[in-house]
N, C-alpha and C. Protein backbone atom coordinates (compact mmCIF):
# COMPACT_ATOMS: atom_id res chain seq x y z
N UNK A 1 0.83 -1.15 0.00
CA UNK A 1 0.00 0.00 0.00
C UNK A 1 0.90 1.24 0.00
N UNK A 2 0.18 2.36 -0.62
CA UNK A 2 1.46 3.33 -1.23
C UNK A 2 0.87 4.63 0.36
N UNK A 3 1.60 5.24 0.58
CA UNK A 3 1.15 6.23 1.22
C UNK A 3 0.96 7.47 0.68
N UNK A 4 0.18 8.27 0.70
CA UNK A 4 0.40 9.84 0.41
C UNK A 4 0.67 10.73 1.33
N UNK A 5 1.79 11.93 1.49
CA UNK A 5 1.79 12.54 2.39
C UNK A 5 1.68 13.76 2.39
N UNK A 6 1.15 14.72 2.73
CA UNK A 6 0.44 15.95 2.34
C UNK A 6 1.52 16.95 2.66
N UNK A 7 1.61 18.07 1.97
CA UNK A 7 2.92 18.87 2.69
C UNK A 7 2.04 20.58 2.72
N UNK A 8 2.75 20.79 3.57
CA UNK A 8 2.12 22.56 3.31
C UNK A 8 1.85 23.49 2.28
N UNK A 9 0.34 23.77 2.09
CA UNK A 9 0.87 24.28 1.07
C UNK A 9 0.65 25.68 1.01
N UNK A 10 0.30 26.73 0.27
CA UNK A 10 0.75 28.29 0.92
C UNK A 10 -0.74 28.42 -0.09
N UNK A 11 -2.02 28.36 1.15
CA UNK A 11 -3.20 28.73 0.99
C UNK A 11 -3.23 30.14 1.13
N UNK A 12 -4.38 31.32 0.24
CA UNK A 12 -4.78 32.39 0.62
C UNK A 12 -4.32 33.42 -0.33
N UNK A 13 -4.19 34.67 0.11
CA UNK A 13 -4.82 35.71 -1.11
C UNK A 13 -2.94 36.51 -1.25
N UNK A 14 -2.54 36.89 -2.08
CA UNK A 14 -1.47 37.72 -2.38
C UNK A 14 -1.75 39.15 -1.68
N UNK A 15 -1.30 40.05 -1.95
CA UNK A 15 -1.11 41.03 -1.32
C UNK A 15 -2.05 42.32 -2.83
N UNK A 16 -1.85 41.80 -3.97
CA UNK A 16 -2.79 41.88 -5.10
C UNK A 16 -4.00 41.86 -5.18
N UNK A 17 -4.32 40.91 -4.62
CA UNK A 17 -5.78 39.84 -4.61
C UNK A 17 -6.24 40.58 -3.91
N UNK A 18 -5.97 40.56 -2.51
CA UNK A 18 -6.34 41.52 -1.39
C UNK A 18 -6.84 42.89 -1.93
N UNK A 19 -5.87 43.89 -2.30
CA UNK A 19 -6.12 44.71 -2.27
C UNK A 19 -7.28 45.00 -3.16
N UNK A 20 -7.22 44.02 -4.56
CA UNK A 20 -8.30 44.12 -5.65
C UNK A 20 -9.72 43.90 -4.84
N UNK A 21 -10.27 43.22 -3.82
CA UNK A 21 -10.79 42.69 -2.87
C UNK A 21 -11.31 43.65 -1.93
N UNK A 22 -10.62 44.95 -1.15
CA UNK A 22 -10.69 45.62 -0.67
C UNK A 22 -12.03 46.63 -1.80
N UNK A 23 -10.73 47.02 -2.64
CA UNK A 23 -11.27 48.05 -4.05
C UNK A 23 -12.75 47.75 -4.14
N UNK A 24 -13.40 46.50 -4.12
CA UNK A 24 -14.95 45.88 -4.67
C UNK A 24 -15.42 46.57 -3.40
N UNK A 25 -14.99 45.80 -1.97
CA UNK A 25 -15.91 46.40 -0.94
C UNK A 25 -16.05 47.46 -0.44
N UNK A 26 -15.09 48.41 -0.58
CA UNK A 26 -14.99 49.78 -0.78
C UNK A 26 -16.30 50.19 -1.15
N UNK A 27 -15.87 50.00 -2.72
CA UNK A 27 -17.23 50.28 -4.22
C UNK A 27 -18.38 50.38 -3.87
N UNK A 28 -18.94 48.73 -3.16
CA UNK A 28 -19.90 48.04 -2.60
C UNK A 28 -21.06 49.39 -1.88
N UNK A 29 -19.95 49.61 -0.59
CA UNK A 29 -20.30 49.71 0.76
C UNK A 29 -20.64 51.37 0.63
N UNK A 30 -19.74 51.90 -0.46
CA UNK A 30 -20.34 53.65 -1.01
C UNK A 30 -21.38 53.39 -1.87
N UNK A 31 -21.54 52.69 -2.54
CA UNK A 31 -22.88 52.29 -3.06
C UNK A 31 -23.85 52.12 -2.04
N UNK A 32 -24.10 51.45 -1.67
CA UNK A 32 -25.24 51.25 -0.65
C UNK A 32 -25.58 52.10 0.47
N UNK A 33 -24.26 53.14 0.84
CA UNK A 33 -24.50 54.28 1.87
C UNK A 33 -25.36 55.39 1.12
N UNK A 34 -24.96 55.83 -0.28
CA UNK A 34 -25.28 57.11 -1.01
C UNK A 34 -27.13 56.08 -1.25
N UNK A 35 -27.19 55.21 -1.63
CA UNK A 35 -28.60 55.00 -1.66
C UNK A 35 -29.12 54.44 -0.35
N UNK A 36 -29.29 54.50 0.40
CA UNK A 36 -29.30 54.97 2.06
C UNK A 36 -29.88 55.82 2.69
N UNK A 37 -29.22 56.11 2.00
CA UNK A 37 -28.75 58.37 2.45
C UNK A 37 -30.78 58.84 1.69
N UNK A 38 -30.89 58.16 -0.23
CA UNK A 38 -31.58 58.72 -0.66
C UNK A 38 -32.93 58.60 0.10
N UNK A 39 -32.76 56.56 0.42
CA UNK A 39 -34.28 56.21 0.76
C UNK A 39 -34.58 57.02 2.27
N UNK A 40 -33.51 57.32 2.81
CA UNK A 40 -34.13 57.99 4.44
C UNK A 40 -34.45 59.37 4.37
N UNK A 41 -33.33 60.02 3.72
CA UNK A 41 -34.50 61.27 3.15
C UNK A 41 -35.54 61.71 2.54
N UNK A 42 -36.01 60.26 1.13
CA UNK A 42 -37.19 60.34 0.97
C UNK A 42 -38.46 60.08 2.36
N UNK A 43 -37.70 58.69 2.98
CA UNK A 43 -38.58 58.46 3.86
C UNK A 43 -39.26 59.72 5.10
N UNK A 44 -38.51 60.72 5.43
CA UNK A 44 -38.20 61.47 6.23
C UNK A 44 -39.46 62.65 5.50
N UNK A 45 -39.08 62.91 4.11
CA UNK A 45 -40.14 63.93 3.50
C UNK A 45 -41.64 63.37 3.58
N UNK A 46 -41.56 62.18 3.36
CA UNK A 46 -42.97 61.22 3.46
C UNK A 46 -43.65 61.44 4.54
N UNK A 47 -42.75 60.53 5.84
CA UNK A 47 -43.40 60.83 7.08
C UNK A 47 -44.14 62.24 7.23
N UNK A 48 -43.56 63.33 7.28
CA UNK A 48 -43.99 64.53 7.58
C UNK A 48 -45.01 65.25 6.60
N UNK A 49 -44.98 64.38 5.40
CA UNK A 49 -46.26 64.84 4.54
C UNK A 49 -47.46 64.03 5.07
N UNK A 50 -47.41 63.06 5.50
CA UNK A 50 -48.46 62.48 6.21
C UNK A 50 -48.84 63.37 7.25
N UNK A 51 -47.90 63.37 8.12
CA UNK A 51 -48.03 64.12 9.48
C UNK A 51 -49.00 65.19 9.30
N UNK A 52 -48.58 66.20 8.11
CA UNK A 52 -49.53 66.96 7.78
C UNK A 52 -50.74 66.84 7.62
N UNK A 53 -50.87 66.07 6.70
CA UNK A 53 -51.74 65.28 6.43
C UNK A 53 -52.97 64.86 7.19
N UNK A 54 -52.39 64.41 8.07
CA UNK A 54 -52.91 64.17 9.45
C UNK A 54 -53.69 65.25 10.03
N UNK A 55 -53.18 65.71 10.84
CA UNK A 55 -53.36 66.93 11.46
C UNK A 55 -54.31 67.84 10.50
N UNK A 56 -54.44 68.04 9.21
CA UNK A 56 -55.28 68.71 8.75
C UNK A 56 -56.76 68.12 9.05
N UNK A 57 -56.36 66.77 8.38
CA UNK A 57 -57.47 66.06 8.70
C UNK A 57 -58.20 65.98 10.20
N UNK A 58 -57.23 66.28 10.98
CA UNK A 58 -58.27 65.87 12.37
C UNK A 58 -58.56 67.41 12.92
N UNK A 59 -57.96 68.52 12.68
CA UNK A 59 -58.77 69.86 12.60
C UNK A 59 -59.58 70.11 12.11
N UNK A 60 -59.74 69.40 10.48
CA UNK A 60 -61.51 69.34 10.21
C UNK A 60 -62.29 68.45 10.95
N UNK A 61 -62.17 67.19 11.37
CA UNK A 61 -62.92 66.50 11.68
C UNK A 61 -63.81 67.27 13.11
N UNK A 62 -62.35 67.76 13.76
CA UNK A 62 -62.83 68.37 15.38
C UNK A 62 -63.80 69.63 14.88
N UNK A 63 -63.48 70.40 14.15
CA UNK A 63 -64.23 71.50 13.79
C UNK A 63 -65.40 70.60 13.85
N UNK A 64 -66.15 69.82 13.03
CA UNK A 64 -67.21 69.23 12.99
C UNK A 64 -67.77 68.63 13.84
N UNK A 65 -67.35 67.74 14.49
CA UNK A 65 -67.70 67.21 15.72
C UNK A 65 -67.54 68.24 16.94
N UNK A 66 -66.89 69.46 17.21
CA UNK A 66 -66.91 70.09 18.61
C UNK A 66 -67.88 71.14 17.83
N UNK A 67 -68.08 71.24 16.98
CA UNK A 67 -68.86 72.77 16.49
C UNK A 67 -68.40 74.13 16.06
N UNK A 68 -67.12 73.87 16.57
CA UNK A 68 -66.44 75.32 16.81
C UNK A 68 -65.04 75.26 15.94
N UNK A 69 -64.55 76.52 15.34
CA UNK A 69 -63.45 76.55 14.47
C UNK A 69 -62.42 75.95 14.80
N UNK A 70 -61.45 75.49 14.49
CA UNK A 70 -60.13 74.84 14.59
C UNK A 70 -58.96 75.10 13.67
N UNK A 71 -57.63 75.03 14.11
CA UNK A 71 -56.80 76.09 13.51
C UNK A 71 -55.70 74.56 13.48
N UNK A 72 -54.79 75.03 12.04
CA UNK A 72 -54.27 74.44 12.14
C UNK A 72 -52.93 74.92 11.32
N UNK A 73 -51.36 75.14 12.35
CA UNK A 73 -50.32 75.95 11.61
C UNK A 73 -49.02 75.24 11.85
N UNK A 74 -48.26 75.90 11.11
CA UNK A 74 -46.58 76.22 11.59
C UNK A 74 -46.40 76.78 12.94
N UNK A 75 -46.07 76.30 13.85
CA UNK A 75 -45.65 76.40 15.12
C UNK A 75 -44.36 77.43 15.26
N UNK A 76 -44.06 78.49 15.81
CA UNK A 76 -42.78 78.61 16.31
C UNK A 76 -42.64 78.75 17.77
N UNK A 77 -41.20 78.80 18.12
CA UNK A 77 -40.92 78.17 19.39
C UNK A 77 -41.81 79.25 20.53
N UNK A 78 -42.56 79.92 20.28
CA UNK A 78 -43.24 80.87 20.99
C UNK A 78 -44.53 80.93 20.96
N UNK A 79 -45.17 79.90 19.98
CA UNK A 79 -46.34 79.45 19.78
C UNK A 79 -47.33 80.49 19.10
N UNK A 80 -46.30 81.01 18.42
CA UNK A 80 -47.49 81.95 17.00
C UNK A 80 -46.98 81.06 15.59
N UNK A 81 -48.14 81.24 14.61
CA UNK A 81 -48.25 80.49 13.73
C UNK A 81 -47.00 81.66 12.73
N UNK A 82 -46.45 80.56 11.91
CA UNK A 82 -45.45 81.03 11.02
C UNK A 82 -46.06 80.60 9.54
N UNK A 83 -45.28 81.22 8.41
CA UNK A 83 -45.38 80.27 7.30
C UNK A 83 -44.21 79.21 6.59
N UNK A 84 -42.97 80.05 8.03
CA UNK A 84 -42.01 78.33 7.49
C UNK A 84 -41.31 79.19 8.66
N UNK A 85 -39.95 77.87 9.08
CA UNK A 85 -38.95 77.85 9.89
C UNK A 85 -39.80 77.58 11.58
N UNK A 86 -40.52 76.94 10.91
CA UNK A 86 -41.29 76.34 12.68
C UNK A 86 -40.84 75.29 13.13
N UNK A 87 -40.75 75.04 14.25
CA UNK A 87 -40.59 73.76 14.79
C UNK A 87 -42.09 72.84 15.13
N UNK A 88 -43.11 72.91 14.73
CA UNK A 88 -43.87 71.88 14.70
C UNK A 88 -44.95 72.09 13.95
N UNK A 89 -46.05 71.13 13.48
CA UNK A 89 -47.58 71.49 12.99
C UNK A 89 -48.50 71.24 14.40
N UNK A 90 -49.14 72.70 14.29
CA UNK A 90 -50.17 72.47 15.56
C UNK A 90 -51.46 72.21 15.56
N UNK A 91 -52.39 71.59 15.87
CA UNK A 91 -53.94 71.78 16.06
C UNK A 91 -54.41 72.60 17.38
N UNK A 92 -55.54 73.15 17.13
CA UNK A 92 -55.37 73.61 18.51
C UNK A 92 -56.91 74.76 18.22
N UNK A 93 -57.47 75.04 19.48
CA UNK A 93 -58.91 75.90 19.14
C UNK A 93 -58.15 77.01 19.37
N UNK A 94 -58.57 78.23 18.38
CA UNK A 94 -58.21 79.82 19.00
C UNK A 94 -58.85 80.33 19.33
N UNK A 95 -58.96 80.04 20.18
CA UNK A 95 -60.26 81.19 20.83
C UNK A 95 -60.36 82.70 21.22
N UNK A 96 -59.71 83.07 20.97
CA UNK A 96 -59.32 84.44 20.44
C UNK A 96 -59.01 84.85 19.46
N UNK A 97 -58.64 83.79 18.21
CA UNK A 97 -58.55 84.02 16.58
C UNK A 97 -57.37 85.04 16.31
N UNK A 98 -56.44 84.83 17.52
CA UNK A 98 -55.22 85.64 17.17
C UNK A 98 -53.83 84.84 16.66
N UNK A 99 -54.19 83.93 16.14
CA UNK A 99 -53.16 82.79 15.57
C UNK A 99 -52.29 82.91 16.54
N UNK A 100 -52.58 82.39 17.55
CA UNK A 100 -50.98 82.03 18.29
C UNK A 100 -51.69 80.95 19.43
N UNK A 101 -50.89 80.25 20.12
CA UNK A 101 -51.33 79.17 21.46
C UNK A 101 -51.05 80.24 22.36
N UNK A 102 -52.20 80.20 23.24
CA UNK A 102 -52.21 81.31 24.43
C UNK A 102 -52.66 80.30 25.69
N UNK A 103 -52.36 80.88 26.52
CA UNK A 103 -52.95 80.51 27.94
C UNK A 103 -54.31 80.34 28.14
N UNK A 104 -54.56 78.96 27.82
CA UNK A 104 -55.75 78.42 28.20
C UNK A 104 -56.17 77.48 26.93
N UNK A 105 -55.99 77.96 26.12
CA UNK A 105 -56.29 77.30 24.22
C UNK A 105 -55.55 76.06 24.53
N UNK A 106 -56.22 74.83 24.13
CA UNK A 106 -55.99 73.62 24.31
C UNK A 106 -54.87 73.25 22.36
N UNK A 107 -53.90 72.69 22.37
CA UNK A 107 -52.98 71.94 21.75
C UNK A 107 -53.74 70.58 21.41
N UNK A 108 -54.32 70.46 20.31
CA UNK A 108 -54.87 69.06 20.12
C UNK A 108 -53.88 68.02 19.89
N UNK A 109 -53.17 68.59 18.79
CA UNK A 109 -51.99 67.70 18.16
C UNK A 109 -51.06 68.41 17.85
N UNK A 110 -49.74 67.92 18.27
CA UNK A 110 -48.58 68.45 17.43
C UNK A 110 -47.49 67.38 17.34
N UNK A 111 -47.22 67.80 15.76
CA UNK A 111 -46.39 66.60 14.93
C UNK A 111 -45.59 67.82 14.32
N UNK A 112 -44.24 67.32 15.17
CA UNK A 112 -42.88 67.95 15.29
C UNK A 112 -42.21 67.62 14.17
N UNK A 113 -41.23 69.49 13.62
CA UNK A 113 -40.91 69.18 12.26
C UNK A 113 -39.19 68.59 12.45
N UNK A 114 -39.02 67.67 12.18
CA UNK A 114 -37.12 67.20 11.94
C UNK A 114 -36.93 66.77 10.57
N UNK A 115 -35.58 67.58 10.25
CA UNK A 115 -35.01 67.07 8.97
C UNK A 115 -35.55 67.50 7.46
N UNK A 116 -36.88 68.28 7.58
CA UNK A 116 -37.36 68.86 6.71
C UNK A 116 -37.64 70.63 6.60
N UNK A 117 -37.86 70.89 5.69
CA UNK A 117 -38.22 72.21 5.82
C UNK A 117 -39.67 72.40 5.75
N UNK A 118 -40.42 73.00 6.15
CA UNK A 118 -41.86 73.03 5.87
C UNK A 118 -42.25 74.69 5.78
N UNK A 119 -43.19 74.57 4.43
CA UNK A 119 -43.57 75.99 4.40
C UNK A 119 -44.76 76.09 3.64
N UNK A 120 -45.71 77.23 4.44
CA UNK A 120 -47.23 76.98 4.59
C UNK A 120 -47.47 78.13 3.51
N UNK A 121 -48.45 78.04 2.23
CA UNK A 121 -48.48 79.13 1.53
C UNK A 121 -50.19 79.23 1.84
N UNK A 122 -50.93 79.69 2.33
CA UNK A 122 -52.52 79.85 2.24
C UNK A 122 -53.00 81.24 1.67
N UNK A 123 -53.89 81.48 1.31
CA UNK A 123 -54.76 82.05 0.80
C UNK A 123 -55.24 83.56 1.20
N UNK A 124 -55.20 84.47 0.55
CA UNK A 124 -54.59 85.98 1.70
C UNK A 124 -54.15 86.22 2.04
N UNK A 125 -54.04 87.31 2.22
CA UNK A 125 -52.45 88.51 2.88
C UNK A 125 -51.53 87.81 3.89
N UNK A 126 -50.67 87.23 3.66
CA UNK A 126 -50.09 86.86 4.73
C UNK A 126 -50.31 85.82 5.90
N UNK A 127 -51.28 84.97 5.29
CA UNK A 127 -51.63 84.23 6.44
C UNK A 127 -50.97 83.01 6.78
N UNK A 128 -50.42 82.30 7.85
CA UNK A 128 -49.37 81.58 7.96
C UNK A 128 -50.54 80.57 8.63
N UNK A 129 -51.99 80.06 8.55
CA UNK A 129 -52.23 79.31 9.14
C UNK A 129 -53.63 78.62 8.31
N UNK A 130 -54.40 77.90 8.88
CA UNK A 130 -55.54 76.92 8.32
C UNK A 130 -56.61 77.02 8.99
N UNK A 131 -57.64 77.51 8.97
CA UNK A 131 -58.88 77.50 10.08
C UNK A 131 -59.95 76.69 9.46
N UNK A 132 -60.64 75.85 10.33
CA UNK A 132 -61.94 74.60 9.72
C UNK A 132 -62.92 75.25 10.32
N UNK A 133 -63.96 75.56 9.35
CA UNK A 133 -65.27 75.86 10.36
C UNK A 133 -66.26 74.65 10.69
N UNK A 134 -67.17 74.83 11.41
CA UNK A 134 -67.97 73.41 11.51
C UNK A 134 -68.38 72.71 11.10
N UNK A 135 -68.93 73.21 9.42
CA UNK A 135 -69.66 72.38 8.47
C UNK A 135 -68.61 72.01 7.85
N UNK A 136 -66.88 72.01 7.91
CA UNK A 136 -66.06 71.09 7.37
C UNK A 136 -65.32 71.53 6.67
N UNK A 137 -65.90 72.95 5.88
CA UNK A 137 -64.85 73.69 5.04
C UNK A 137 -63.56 74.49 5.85
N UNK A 138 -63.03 74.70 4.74
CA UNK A 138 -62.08 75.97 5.37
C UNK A 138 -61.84 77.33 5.02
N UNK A 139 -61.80 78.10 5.66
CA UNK A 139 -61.94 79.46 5.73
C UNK A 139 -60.15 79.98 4.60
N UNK A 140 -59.23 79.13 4.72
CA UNK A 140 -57.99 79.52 3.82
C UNK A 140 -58.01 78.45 2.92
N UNK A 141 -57.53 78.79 1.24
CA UNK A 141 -57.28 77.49 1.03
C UNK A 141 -55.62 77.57 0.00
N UNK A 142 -54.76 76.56 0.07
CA UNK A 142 -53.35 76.72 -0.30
C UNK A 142 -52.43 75.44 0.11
N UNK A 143 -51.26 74.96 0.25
CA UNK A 143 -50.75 73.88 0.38
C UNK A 143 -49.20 74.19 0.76
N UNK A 144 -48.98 72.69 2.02
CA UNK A 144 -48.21 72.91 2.61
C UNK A 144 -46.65 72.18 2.12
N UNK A 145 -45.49 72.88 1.56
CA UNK A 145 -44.99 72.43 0.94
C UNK A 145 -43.58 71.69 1.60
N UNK A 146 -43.16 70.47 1.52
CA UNK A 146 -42.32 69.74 2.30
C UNK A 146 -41.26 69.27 1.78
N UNK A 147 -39.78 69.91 2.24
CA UNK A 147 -38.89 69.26 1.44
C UNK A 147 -37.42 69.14 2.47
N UNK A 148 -36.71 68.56 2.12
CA UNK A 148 -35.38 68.58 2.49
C UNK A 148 -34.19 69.27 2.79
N UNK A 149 -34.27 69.44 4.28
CA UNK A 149 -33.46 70.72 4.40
C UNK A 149 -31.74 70.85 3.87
N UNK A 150 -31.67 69.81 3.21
CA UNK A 150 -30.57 69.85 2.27
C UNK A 150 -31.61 69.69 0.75
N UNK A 151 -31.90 70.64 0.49
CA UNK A 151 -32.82 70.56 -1.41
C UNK A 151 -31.92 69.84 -2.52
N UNK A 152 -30.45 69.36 -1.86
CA UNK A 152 -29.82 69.18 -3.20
C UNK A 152 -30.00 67.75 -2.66
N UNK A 153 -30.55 67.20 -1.99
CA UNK A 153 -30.53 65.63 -1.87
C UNK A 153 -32.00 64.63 -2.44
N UNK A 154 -32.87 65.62 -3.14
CA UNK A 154 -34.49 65.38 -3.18
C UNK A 154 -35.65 66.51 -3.36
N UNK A 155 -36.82 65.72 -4.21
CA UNK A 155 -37.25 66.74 -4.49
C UNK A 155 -38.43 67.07 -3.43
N UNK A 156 -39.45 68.07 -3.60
CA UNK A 156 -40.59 68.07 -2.31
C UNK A 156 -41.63 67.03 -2.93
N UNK A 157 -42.71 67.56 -1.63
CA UNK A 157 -43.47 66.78 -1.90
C UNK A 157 -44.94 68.21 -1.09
N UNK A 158 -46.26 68.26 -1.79
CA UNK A 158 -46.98 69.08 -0.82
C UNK A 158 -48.39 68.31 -0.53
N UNK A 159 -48.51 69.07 0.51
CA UNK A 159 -50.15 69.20 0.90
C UNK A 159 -51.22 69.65 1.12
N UNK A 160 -52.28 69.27 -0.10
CA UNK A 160 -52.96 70.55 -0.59
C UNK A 160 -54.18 70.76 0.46
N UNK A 161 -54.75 72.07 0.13
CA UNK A 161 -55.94 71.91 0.82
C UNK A 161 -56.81 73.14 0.29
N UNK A 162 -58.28 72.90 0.23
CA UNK A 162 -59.01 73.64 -0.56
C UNK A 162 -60.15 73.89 0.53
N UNK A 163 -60.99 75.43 -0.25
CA UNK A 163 -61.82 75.93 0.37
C UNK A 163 -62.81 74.96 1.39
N UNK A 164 -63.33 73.55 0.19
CA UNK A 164 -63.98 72.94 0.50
C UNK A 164 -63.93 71.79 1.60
N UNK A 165 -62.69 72.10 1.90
CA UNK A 165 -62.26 71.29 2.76
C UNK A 165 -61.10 70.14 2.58
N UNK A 166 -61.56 69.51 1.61
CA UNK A 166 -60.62 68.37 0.67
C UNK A 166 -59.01 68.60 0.95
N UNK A 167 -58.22 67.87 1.06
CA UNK A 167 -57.28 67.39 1.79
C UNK A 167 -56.65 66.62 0.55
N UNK A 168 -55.66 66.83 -0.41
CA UNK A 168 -54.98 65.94 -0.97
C UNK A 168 -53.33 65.69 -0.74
N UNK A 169 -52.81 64.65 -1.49
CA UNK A 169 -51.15 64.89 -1.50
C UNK A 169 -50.79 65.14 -3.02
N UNK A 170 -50.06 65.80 -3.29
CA UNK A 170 -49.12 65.98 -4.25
C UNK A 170 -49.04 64.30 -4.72
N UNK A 171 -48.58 64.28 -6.47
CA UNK A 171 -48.54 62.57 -6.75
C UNK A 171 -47.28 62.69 -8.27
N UNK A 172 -46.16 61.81 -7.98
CA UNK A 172 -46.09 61.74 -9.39
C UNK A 172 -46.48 61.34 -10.47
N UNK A 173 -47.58 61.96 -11.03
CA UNK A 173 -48.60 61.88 -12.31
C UNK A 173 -47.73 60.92 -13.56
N UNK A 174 -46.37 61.71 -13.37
CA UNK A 174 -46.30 61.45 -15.21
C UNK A 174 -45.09 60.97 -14.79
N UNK A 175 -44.41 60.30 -13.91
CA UNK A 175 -43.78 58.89 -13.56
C UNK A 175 -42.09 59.32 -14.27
N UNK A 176 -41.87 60.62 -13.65
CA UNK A 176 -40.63 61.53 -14.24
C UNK A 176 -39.83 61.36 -12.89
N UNK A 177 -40.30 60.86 -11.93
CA UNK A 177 -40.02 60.62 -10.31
C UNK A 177 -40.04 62.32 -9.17
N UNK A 178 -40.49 63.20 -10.30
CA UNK A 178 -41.16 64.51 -9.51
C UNK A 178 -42.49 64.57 -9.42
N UNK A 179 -42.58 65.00 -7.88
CA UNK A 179 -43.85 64.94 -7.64
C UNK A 179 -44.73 66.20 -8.31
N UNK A 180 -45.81 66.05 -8.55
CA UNK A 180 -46.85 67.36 -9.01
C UNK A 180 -47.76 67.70 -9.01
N UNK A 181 -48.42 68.87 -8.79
CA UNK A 181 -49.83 69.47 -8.34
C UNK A 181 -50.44 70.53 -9.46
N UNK A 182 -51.85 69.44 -9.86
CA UNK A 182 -52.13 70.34 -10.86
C UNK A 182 -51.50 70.78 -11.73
N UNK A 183 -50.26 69.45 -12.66
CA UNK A 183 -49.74 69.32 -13.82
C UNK A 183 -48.01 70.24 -13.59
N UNK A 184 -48.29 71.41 -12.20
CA UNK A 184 -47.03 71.91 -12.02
C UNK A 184 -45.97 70.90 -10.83
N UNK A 185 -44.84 71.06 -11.11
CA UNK A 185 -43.64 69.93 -10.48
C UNK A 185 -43.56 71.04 -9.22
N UNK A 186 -43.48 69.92 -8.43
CA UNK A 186 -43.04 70.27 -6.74
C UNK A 186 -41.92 70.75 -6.67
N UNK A 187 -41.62 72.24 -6.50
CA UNK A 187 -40.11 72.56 -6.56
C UNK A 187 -39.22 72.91 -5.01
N UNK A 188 -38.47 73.18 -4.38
CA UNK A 188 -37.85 73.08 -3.19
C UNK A 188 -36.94 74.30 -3.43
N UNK A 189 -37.39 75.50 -2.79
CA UNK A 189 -35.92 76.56 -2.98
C UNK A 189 -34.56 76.13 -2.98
N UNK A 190 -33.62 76.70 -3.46
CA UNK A 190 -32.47 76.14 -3.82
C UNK A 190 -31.84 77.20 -2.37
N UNK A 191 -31.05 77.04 -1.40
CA UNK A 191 -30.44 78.13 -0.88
C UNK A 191 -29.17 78.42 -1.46
């Protein structure tokens, strides 16, 4: 019987190999961060178009069900309504109709703004806010526009809202991957 005897043999990668090896996962791993990066900022504009969304919706609803007007804005840190650079969307009764949260005016909802920019365009001179009257309509009508406080990473997205009350989102219609309202593209100031 013959024997075989095995000898060492010099398993594994050159110093070539390796590095070519490195180079792929490198490639790989910046690939998958930069699209990362895109889906969480889209995700991030989404959330907060809902949020809106939201909140419009349940300022009409309360208008209807409590009887009485309901307001719904751009928050700033002092609790008067803005038309951008707020830190939150508020619901809330004014009962004094002086757009701001005062001492005693109840806060229904607030859905806090991060990572986006939000900016409220409504209907008349200057008005930075949304009021529902009881039968469901609204007293402003205009749309709240949501985008990325870096604009060079994505485009917006808005949320409309009309006299009648109606509540829509912005959609990409014509599948160009920009969103659009009423045939015009969702645009995001450039700073």
């Amino acid at each position: 019987m013959k024997r075989t005897c095995f000898t060492a043999l010099n398993v594994g990668f050159t110093l070539l190999e390796l590095l070519f090896c490195l180079a792929i996962i490198s490639i790989l791993v910046s690939l998958s961060f930069s699209s990362n990066t895109a889906v969480v900022v889209e995700q991030k504009i989404l959330s907060q178009t809902y949020a809106i969304r939201d909140a419009l919706q349940l300022a009409r609803n309360l208008a209807i069900t409590q009887g009485e007007m309901v307001t719904a804005c751009v928050i700033d840190i002092n609790g008067h309504c803005v038309s951008e650079n707020g830190d939150a969307i508020d619901v809330f009764i004014d009962i004094n109709d002086n757009h701001q949260i005062d001492n005693g005016e109840i806060v229904v909802s607030e859905a806090v703004i991060t990572g986006t920019t939000v900016v409220l365009s409504a209907s008349g001179r200057n008005k930075s806010y949304v009021r529902f009257k009881p039968v469901g309509s609204a007293m402003e009508s205009g749309n709240f526009l949501v985008c990325n406080d870096n604009p060079a990473l994505g485009t917006g997205r808005k949320v409309v809202f009309y006299y009648s009350g109606r509540i829509y989102l912005s959609s990409d219609t014509n599948g160009d991957g920009y969103h659009n309202v009423n045939g015009n593209e969702v645009e995001c100031p450039v700073s």
